[in-house]
Each structure stands twice: as C-alpha cells, then as structure tokens.
Protein backbone atom coordinates (compact mmCIF):
# COMPACT_ATOMS: atom_id res chain seq x y z
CA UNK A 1 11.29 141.10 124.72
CA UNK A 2 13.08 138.07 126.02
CA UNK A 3 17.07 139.06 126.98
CA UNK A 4 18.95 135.80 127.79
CA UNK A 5 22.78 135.36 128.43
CA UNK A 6 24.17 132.37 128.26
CA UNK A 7 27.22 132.06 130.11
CA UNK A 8 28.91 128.88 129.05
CA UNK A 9 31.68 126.83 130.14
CA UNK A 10 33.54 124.04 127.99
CA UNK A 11 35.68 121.32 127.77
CA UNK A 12 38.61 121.41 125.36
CA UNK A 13 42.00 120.28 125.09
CA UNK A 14 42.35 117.89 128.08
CA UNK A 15 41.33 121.39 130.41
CA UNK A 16 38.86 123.94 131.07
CA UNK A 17 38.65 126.99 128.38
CA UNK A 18 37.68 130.22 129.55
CA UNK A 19 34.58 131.01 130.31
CA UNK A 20 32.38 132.52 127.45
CA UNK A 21 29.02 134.37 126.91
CA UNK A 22 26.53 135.46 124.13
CA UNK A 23 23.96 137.65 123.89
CA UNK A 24 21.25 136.58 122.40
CA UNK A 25 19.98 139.33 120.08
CA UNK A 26 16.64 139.81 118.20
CA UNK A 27 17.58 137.59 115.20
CA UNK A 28 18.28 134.77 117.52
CA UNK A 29 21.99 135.09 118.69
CA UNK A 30 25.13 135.33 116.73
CA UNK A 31 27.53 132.13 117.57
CA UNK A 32 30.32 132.50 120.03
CA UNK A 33 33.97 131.92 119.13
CA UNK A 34 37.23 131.29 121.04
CA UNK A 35 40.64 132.63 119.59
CA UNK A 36 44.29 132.07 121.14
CA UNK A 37 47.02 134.54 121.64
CA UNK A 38 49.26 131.38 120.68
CA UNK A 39 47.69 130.22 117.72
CA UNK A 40 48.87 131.37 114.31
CA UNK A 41 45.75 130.89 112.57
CA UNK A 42 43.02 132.32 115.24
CA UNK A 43 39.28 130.86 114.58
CA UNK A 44 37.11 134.02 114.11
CA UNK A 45 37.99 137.34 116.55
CA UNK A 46 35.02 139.55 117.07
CA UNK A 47 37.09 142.44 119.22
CA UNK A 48 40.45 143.10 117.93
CA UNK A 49 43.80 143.28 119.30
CA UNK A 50 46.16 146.76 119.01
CA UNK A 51 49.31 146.58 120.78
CA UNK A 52 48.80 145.63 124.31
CA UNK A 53 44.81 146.61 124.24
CA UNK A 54 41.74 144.79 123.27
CA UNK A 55 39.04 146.71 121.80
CA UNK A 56 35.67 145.61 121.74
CA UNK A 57 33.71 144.64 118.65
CA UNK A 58 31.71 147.88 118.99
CA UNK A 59 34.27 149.80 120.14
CA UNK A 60 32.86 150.91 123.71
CA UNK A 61 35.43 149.91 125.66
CA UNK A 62 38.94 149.11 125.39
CA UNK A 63 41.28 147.54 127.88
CA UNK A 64 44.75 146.76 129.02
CA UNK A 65 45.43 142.93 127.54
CA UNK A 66 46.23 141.37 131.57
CA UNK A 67 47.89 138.23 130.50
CA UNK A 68 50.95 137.71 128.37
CA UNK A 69 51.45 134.85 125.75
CA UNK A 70 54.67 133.58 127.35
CA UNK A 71 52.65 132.91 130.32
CA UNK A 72 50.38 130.71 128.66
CA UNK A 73 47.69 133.91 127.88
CA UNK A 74 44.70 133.45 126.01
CA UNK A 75 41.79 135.65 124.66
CA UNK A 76 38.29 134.47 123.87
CA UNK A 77 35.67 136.53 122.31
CA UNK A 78 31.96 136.69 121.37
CA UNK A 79 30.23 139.60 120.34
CA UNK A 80 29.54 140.60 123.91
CA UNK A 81 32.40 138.78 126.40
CA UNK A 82 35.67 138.48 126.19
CA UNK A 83 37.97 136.33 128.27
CA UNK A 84 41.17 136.12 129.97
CA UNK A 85 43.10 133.32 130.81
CA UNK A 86 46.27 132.38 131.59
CA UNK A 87 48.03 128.65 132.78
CA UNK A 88 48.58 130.07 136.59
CA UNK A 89 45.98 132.41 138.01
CA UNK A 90 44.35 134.70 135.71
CA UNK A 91 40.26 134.09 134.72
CA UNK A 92 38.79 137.35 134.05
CA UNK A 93 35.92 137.65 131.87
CA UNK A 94 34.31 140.79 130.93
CA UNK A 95 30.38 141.10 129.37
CA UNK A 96 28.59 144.28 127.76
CA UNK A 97 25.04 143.53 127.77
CA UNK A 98 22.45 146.73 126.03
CA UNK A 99 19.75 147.46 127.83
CA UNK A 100 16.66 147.13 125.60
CA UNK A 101 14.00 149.35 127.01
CA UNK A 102 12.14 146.77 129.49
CA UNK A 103 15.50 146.54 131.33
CA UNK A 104 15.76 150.66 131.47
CA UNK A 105 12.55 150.95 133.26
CA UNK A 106 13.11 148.22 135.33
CA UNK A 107 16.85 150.31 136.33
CA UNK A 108 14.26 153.83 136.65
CA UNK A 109 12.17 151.62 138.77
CA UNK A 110 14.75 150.17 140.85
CA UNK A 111 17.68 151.84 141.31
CA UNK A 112 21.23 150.76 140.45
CA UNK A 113 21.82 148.59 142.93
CA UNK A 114 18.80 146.30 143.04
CA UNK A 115 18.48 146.63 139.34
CA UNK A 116 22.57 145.04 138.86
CA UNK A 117 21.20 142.75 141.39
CA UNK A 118 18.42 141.31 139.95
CA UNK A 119 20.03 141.03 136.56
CA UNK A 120 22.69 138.98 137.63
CA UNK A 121 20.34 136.78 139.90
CA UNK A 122 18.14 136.62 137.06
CA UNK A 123 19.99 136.45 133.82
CA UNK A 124 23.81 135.15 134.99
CA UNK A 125 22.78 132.55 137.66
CA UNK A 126 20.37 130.91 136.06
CA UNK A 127 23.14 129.76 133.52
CA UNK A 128 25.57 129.02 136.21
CA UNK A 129 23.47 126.70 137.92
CA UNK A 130 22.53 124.71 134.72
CA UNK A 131 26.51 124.12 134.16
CA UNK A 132 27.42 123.80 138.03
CA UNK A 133 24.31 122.46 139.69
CA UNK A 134 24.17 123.59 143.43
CA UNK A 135 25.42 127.34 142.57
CA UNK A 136 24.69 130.03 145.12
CA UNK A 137 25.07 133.47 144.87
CA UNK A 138 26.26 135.17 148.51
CA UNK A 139 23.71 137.05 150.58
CA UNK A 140 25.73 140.31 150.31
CA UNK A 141 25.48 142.69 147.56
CA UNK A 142 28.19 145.13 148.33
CA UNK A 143 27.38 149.04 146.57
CA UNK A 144 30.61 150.35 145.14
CA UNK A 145 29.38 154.15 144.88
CA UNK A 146 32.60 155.76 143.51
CA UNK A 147 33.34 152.57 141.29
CA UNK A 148 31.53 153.38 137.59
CA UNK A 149 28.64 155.78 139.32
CA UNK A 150 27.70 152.75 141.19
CA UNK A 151 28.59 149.61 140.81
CA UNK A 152 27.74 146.34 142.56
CA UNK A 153 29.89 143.42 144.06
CA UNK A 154 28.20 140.10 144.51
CA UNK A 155 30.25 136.95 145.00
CA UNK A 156 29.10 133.29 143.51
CA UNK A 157 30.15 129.66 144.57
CA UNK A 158 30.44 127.05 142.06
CA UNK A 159 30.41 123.45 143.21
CA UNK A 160 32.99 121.63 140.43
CA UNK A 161 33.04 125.08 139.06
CA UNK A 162 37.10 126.02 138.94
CA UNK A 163 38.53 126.99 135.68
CA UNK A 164 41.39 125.83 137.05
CA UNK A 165 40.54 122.08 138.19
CA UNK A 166 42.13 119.85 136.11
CA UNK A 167 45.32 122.06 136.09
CA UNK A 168 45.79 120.87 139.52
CA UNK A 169 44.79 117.28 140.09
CA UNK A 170 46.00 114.19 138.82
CA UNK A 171 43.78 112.12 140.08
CA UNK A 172 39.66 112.19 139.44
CA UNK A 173 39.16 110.49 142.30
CA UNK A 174 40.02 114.08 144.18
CA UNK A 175 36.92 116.11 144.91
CA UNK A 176 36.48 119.00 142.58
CA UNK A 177 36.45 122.31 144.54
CA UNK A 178 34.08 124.91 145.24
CA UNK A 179 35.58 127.96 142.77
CA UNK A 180 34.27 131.60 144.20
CA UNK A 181 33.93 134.16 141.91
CA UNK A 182 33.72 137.87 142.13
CA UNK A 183 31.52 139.67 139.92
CA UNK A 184 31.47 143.40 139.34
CA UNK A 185 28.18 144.76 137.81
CA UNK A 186 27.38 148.38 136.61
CA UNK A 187 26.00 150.17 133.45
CA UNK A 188 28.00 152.29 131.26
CA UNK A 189 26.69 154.51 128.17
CA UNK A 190 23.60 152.02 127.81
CA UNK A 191 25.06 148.77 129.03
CA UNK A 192 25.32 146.26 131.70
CA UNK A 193 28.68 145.50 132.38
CA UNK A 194 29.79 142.18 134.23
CA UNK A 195 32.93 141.59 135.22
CA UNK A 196 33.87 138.08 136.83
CA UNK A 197 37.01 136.49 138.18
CA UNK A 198 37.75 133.56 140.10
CA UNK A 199 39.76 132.84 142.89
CA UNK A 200 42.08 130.48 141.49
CA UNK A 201 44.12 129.68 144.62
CA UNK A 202 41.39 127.20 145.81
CA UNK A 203 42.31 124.75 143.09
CA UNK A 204 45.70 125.37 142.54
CA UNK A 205 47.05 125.17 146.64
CA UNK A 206 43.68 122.70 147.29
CA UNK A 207 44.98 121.15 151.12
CA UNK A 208 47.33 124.65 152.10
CA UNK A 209 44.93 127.19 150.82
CA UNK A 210 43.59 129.21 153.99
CA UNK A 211 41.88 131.83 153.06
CA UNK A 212 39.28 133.50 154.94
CA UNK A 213 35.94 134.32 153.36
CA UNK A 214 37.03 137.93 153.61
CA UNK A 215 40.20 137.48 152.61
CA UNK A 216 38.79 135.77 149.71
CA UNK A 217 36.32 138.70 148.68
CA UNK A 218 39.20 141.62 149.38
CA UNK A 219 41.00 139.80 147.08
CA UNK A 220 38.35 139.42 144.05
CA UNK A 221 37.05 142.94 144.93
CA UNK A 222 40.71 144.07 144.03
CA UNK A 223 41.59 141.82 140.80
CA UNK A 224 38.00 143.01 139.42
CA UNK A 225 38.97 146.85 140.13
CA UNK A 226 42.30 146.58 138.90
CA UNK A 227 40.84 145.13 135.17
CA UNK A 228 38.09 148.15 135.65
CA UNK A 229 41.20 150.51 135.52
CA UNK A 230 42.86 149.30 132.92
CA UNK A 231 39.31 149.91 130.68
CA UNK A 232 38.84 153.50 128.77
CA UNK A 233 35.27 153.30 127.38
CA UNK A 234 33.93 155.67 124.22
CA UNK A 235 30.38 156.82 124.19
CA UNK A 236 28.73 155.08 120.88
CA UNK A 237 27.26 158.02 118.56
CA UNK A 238 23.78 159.04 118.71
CA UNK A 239 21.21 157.06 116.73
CA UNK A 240 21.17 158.13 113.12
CA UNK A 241 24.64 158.54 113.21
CA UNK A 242 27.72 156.76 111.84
C-alpha cells in the first residue's frame, strides 16, 4: 500500500500561507482546505474550534489555539494537518498520519527512532525538496526519550523556503533565505505525529540575525515542546465500535 504526504506550500494573497498537508487515503485523497480566524465566512473547516482549543477532525488530539486573531492568527486545516500562523513569528504545523500495517512492521522492525527517521526522510522530504529544491535534512537525529515515549528531533533547511519571506523584503532583488525548521516526530495511539516550526527570525532580522546553529535548534526544540504541551490526545475506540 502506497502512503504519500504531500506537504504543500502556496502562494496567496501577495504572501506565503501556511504550510499544509494531506494524506492521501485509499480512495485517492480527500482535498485540502485553508480557513481564517479573520474571515467571517471560513471555506470548509475539517477540525473545529471550541473556545481557545482546536480539536482534530477525528478527535485524537486537541490543542491550545497558539496564535490570537488580533495578532494577525490564522488556522488551516486538512483532514490530517493543521496550521498555525501568525503576521510576526508563529509557523507551527501539526500532522497525524495512521499507520497502515506495512508502516507498523517497519516501526517492530526498526525501532522508534530509526522508524520516525526514515518516515520523515522518506515521506516529508521528498515533498520538501520538490517545493524548495536543494532541501537537506541535518545529520543529527536527536532521541527525545521522555518526550511522547520517544520522540525524535530532526532539523531541515529550506533554500527560498521561509514562510515568512515576503513579509520582510521589499525588494526581489534580495536573496531569499535559508528557513530551518524543527520537526518533532513520534507515534501516538496508532499515528505518526509531525510537528514542524520554523525559525522565523532568519527572515524577519535577515543582516542582524546571529544565531548560532545551536542556538537555532534550542530554540525550535523548545517552540515544538511547548505546542506538544499544550496537546491532550483521546485514544480512538476499538474497531467495531462507535
């Protein structure tokens, strides 16, 4: 069975949106959809919204909204990611992927770690590198064994890849910078959760931004935790169940 995510970035409104995902199921995929916190007539939600928590569309997981309207906050959904966003330095996206039963033997067969691994080399890459050509994934895949019974951190660079680009230049003729993300990858009650952010400050302070490279990744490894905090997760029911 072929399991594909496509993790894909547009172009709207004069400025990057969010970055969105979809799972492309058995009957070929449902479309993805963006909605707004600001709009009063949202295109189609897939989650829903109660209070200040997002709920997912199957109701695994529910977390702590992280950006606020007045602040320029949006929320973008598919049936499997949802997004974050906000106009100064939020980009969080979060992904619930099921494991069909190839990708639970290859987990029994690998272990946690290189399992995450190769399913984010294999399934998440792939689809940055056909929107950013010349992405890299970092050699270090950093085991989080307290975080989510094991969770791993890998970090990605994304050549033209920022979220946050043309929020921050005025001028094309200013070379696009290299966004770094953070991405947080464990499984959960029969899923494979990945959580990304970016590191936003490279596009918005461009020439004063001097960060180190571990700076950089202490920094993602504690946006990434704090969402993972703010998430309360409900095991589905067993099969044959409603």
């Amino acid at each position: 069975m072929k399991f594909a995510v496509a993790f894909i970035l547009l172009a709207s409104g004069g400025c990057f949106s969010p970055l969105c995902a979809q799972l492309a199921s058995n009957s070929g995929g449902a479309p993805g959809a963006e909605s707004s916190l600001q709009q009063s007539a949202p295109p189609q939600r897939y989650g829903r919204i109660q209070g200040d928590t997002y709920i997912s569309p199957t109701g695994l997981y529910r977390v702590k909204i992280p950006v606020l309207p007045l602040l320029g906050g949006t929320i973008s959904d598919t049936p499997n990611v949802v997004t974050f966003d906000d106009d100064f330095s939020i980009h969080l996206s979060l992904g619930a992927f099921p494991l069909t039963q190839e990708l639970k033997s290859d987990l029994e067969t690998r272990g946690a770690k290189d399992f995450l691994t190769h399913f984010f080399d294999n399934i998440v890459m792939p689809d940055f590198v056909s929107n950013f050509p010349g992405s890299t994934r970092e050699q270090k895949a950093i085991l989080l064994p307290h975080i989510m019974d094991g969770a791993v951190l890998l970090f990605s660079l994304h050549p033209g890849g920022s979220n946050f680009e043309l929020r921050s230049t005025i001028s094309r003729r200013i070379k696009p910078v290299v966004a770094k993300r953070g991405n947080l990858c464990f499984v959960k009650y029969g899923y494979v959760f990945v959580v990304s952010t970016e590191v936003a400050e490279r596009a918005l302070e461009r020439s004063t931004y001097n960060k180190t490279a571990d700076e950089e990744d202490a920094i993602l490894r504690q946006r990434l935790l704090d969402l993972v905090a703010k998430m309360e997760f409900s095991p589905p029911p067993p099969e044959g169940k409603n």
